[in-house]
Protein backbone atom coordinates (compact mmCIF):
# COMPACT_ATOMS: atom_id res chain seq x y z
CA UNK A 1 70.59 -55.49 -50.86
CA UNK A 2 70.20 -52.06 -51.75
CA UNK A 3 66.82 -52.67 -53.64
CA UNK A 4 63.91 -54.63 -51.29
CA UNK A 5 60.96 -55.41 -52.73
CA UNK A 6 57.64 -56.45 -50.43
CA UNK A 7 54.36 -56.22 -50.37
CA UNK A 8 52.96 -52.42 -49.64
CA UNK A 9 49.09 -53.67 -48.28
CA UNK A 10 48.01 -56.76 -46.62
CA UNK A 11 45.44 -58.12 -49.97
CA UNK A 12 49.07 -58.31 -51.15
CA UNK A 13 47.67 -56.58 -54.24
CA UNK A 14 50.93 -53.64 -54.51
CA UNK A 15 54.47 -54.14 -54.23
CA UNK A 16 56.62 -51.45 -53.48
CA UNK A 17 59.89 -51.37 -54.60
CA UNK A 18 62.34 -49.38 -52.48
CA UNK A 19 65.60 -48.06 -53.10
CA UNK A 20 68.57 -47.10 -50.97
CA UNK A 21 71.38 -44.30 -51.67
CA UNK A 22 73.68 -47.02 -52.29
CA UNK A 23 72.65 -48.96 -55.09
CA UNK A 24 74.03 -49.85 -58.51
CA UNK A 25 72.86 -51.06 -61.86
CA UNK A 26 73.40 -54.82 -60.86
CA UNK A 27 70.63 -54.44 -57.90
CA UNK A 28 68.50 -53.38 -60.61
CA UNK A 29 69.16 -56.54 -63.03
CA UNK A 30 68.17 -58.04 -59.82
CA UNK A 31 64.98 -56.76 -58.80
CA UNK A 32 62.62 -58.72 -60.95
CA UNK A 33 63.61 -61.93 -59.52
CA UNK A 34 63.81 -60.37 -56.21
CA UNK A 35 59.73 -59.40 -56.82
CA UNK A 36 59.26 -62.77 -58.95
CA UNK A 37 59.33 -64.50 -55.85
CA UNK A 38 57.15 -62.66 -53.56
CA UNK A 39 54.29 -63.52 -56.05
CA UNK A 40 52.64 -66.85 -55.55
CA UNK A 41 51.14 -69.59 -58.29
CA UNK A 42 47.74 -68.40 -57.18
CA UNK A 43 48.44 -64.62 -57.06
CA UNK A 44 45.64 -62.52 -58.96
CA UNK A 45 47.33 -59.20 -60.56
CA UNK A 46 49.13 -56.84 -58.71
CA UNK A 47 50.73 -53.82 -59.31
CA UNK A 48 53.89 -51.83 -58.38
CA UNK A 49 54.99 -48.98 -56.64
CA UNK A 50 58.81 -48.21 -57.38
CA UNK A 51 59.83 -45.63 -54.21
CA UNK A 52 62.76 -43.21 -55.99
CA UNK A 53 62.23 -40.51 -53.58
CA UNK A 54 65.44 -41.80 -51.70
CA UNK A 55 67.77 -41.55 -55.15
CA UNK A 56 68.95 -37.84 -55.84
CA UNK A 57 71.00 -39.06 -59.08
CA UNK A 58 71.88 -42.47 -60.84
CA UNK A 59 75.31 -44.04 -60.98
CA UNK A 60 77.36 -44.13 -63.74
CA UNK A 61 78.29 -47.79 -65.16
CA UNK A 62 75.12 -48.00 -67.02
CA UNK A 63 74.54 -51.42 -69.37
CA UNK A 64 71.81 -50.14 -71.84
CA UNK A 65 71.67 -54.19 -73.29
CA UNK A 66 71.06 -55.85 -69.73
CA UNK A 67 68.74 -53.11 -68.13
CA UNK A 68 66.32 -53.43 -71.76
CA UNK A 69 66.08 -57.37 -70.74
CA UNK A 70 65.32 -56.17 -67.21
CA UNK A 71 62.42 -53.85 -68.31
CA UNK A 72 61.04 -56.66 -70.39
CA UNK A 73 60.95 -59.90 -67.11
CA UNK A 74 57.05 -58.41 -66.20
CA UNK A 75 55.81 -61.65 -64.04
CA UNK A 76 52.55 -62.86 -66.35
CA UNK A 77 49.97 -61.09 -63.68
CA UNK A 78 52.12 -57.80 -63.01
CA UNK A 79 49.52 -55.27 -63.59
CA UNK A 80 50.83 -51.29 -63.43
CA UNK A 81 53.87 -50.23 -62.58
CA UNK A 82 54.34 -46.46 -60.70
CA UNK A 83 57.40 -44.69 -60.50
CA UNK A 84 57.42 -42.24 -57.03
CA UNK A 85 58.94 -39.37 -55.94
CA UNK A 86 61.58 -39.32 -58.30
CA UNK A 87 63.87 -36.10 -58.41
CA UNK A 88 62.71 -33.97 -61.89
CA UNK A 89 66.84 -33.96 -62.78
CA UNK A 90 66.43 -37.80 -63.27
CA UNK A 91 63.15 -37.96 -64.48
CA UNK A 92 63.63 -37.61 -67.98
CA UNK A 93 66.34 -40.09 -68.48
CA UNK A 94 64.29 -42.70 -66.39
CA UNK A 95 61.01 -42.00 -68.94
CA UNK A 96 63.09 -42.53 -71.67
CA UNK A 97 64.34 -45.94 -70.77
CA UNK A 98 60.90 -47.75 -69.58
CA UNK A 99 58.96 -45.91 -72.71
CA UNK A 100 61.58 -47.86 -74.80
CA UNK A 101 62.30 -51.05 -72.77
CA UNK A 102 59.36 -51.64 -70.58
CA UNK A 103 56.55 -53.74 -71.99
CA UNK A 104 54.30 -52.82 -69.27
CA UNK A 105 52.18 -49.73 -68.55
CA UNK A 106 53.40 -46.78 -66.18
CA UNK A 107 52.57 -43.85 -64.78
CA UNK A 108 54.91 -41.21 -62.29
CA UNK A 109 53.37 -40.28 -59.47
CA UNK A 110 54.43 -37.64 -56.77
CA UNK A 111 54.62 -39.71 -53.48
CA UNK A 112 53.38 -43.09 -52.24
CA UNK A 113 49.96 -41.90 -51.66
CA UNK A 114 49.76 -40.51 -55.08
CA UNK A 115 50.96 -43.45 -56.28
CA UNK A 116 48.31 -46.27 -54.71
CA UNK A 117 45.38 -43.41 -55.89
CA UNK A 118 47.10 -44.64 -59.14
CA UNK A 119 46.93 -47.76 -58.39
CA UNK A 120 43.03 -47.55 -57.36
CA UNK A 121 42.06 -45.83 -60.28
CA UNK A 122 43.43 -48.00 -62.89
């Protein structure tokens, strides 16, 4: 799969979310589920770091409907969600979607590192 999803530190307190130059929109649709089930009955609340720095544009075939219902499947305990290293072209089109789908809160960070500071400070 394009998108893989695992645990960034060993508390398994941060996912990171990592993308490949070949994905579509359906690996997208997919990723909750795909992060749903790294996350255990007993899991306190963790956060996630979404690693763009590998996506220099997005592909076309866009479903506005299904990738709304996607922002909205946060797990009960999912804390914050950062978006890193994305490219500045994209970065306006991908604030627009989660600031009107996403339920959660986010924040863009530079890089990883950026990112779990974030994290650490939330």
């Amino acid at each position: 799969m394009p998108i893989y999803s695992d645990w960034y530190d060993d508390e398994q307190t941060i996912i990171k979310v990592s993308f490949d130059t070949s994905w579509v929109w359906e690996d997208v649709y997919a990723t909750p589920a795909q992060t749903n089930r790294l996350v255990s009955d007993e899991q306190d609340t963790f956060h996630t770091l979404v690693d763009l720095s590998n996506i220099p544009n997005i592909p076309r075939g866009i479903n506005i409907r299904k990738l709304t219902e996607t922002a909205r499947e946060r797990h009960p305990r999912a804390g914050m969600t950062v978006i890193c290293g994305v490219h500045p072209i994209i970065k306006p089109v991908i604030n627009t979607i989660l600031t009107n789908a996403f339920t959660g809160d986010f924040r863009f960070a530079t890089d990883l590192e950026d990112g779990v500071e974030i994290i650490e400070n939330y």
